[in-house]
PDB file of N, CA and C in Angstrom:
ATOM      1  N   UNK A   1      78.942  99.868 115.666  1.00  0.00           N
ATOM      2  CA  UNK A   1      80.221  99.459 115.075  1.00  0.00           C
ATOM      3  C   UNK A   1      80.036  99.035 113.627  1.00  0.00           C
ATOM      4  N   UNK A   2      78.937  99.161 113.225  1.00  0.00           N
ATOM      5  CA  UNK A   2      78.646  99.499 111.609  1.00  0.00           C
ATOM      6  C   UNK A   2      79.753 100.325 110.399  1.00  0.00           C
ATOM      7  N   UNK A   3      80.370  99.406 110.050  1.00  0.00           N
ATOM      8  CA  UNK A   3      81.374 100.373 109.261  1.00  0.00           C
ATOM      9  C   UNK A   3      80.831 100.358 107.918  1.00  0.00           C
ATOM     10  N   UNK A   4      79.849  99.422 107.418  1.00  0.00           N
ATOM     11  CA  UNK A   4      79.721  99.517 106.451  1.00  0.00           C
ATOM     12  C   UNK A   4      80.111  98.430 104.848  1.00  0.00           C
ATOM     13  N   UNK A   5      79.175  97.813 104.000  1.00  0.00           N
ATOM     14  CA  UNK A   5      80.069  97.043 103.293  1.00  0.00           C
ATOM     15  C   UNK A   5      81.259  97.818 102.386  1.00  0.00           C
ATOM     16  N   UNK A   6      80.668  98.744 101.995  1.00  0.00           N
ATOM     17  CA  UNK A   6      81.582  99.681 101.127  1.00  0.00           C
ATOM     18  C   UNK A   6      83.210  99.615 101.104  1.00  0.00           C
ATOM     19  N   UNK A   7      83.417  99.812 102.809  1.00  0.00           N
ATOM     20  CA  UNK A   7      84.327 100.093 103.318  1.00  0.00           C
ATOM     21  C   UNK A   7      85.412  98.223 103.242  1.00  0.00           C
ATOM     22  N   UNK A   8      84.818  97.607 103.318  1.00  0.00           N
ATOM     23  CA  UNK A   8      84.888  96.144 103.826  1.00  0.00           C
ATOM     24  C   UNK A   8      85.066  95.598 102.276  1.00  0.00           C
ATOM     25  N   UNK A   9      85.421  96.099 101.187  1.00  0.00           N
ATOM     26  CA  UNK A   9      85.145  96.123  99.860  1.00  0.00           C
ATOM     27  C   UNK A   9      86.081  96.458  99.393  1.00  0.00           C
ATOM     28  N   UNK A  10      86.584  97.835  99.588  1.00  0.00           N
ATOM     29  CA  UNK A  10      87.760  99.124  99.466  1.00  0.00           C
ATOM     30  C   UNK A  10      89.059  97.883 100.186  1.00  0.00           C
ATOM     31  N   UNK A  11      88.715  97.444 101.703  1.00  0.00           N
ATOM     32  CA  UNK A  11      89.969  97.036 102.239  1.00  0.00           C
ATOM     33  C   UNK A  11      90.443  95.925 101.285  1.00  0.00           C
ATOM     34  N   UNK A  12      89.336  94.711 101.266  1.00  0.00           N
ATOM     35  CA  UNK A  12      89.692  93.483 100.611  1.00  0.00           C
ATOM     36  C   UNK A  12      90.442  93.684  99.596  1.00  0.00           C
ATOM     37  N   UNK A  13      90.180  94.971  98.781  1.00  0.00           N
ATOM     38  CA  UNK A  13      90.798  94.529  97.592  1.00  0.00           C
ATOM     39  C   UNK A  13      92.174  95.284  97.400  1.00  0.00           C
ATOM     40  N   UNK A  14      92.002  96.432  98.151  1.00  0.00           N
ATOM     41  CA  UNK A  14      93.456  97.236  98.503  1.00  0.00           C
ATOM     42  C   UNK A  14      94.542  95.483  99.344  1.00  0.00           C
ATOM     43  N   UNK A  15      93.851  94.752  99.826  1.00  0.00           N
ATOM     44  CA  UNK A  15      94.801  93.946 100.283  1.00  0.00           C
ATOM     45  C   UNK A  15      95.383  92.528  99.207  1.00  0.00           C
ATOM     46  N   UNK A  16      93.989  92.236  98.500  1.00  0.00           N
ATOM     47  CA  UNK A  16      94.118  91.922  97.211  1.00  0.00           C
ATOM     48  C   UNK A  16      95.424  91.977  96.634  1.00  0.00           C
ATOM     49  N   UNK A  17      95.094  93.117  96.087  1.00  0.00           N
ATOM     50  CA  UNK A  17      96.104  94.197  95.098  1.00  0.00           C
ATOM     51  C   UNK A  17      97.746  93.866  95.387  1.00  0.00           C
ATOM     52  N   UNK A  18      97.461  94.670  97.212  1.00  0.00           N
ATOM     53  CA  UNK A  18      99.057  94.717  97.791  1.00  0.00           C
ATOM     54  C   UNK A  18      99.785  93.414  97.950  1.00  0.00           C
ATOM     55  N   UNK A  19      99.061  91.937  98.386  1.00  0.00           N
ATOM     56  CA  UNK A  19      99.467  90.774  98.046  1.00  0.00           C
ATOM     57  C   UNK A  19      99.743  89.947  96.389  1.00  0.00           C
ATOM     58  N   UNK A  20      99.186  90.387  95.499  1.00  0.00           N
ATOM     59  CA  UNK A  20      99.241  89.993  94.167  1.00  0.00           C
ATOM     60  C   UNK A  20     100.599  90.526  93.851  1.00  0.00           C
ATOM     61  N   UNK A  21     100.927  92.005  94.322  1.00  0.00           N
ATOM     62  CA  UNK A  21     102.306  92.890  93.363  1.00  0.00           C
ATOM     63  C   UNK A  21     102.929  92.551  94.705  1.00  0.00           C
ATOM     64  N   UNK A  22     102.838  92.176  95.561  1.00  0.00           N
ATOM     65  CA  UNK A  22     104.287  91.799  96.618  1.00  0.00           C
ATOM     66  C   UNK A  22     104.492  90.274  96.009  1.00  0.00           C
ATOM     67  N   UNK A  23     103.758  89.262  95.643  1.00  0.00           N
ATOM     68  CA  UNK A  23     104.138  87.899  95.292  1.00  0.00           C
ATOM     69  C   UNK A  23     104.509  88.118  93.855  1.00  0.00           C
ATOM     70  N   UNK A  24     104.232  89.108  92.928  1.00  0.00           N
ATOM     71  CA  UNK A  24     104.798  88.919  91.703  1.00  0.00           C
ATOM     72  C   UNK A  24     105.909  89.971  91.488  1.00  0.00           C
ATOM     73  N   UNK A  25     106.580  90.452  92.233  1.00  0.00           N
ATOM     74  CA  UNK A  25     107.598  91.255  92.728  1.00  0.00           C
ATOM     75  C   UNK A  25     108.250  91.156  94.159  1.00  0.00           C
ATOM     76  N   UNK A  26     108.710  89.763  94.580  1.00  0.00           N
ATOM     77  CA  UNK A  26     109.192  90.231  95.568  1.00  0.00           C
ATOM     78  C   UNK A  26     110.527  90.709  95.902  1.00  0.00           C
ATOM     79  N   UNK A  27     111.393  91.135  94.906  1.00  0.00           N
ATOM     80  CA  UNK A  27     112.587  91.365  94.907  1.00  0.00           C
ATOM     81  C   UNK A  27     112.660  93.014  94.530  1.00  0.00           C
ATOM     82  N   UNK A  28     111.487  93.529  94.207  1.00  0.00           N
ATOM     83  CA  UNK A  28     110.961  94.450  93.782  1.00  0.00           C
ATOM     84  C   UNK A  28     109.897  95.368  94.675  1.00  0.00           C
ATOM     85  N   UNK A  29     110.024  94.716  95.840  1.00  0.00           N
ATOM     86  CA  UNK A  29     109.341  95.832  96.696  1.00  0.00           C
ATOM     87  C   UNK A  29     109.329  96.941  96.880  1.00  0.00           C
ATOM     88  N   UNK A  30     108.135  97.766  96.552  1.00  0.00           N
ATOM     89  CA  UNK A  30     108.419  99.428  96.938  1.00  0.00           C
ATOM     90  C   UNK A  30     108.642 100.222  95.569  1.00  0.00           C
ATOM     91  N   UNK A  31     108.986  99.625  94.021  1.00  0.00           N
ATOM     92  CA  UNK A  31     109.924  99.873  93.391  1.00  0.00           C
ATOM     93  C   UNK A  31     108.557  99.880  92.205  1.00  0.00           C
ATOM     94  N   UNK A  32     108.352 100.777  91.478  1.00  0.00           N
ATOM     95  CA  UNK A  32     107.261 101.182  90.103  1.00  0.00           C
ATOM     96  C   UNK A  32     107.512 100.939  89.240  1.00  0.00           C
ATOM     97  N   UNK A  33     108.593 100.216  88.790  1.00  0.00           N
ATOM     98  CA  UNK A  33     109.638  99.811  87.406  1.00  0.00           C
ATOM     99  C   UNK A  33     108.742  98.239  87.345  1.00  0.00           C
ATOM    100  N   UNK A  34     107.809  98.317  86.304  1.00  0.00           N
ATOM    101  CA  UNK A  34     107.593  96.981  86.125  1.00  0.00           C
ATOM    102  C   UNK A  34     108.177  96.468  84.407  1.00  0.00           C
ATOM    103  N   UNK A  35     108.854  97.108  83.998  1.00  0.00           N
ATOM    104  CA  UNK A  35     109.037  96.854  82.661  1.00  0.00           C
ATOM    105  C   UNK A  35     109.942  95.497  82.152  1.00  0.00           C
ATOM    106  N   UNK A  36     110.058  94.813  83.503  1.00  0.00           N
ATOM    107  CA  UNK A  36     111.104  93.683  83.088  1.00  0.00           C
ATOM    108  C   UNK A  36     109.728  92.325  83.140  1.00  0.00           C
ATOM    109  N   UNK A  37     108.625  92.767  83.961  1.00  0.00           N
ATOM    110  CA  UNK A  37     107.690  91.620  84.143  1.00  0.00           C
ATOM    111  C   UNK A  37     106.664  91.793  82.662  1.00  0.00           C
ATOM    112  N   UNK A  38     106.583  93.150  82.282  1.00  0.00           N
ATOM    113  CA  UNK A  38     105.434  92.999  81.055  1.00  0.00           C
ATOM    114  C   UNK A  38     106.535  92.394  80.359  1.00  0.00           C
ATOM    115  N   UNK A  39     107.838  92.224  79.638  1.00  0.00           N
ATOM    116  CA  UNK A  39     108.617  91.606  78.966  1.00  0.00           C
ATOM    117  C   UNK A  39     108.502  89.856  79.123  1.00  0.00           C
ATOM    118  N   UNK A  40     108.251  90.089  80.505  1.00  0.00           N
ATOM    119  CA  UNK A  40     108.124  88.259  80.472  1.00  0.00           C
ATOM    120  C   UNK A  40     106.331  87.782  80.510  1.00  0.00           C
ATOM    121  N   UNK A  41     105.471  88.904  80.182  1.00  0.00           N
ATOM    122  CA  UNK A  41     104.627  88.352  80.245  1.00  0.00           C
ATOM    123  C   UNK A  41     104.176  88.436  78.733  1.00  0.00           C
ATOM    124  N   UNK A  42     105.002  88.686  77.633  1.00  0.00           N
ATOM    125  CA  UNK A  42     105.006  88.645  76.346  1.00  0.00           C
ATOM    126  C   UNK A  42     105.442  87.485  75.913  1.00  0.00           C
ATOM    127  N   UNK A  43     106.630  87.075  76.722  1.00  0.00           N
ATOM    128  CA  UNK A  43     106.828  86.106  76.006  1.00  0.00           C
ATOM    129  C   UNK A  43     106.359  84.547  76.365  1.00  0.00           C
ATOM    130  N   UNK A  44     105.557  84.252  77.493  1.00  0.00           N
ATOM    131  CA  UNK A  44     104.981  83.596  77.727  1.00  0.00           C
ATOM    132  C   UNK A  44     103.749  83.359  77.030  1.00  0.00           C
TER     133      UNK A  44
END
C-alpha cells in the first residue's frame, strides 16, 4: 500500500491550492475572473 511520497506531495498541495482560492473567493466559486481581487490587492 506504498503510494509513494511524490504522490502525498501532488495531493497536499492540490488541496492547499483548492482551499486558499475557495477562502479568497468564496462568492466566486468555480468562476476564473480574478480581476476584481488583483485590484484589491494593489491597493492594499
Amino acid at each position: 500500500m506504498k503510494l509513494g511520497l511524490p504522490y502525498w506531495i501532488l495531493t497536499l498541495f492540490s488541496l492547499v491550492i483548492f482551499i486558499g482560492t475557495a477562502g479568497a473567493h468564496p462568492h466566486e466559486l468555480g468562476e476564473m475572473d480574478h480581476g476584481q481581487s488583483l485590484e484589491s490587492y494593489q491597493i492594499e
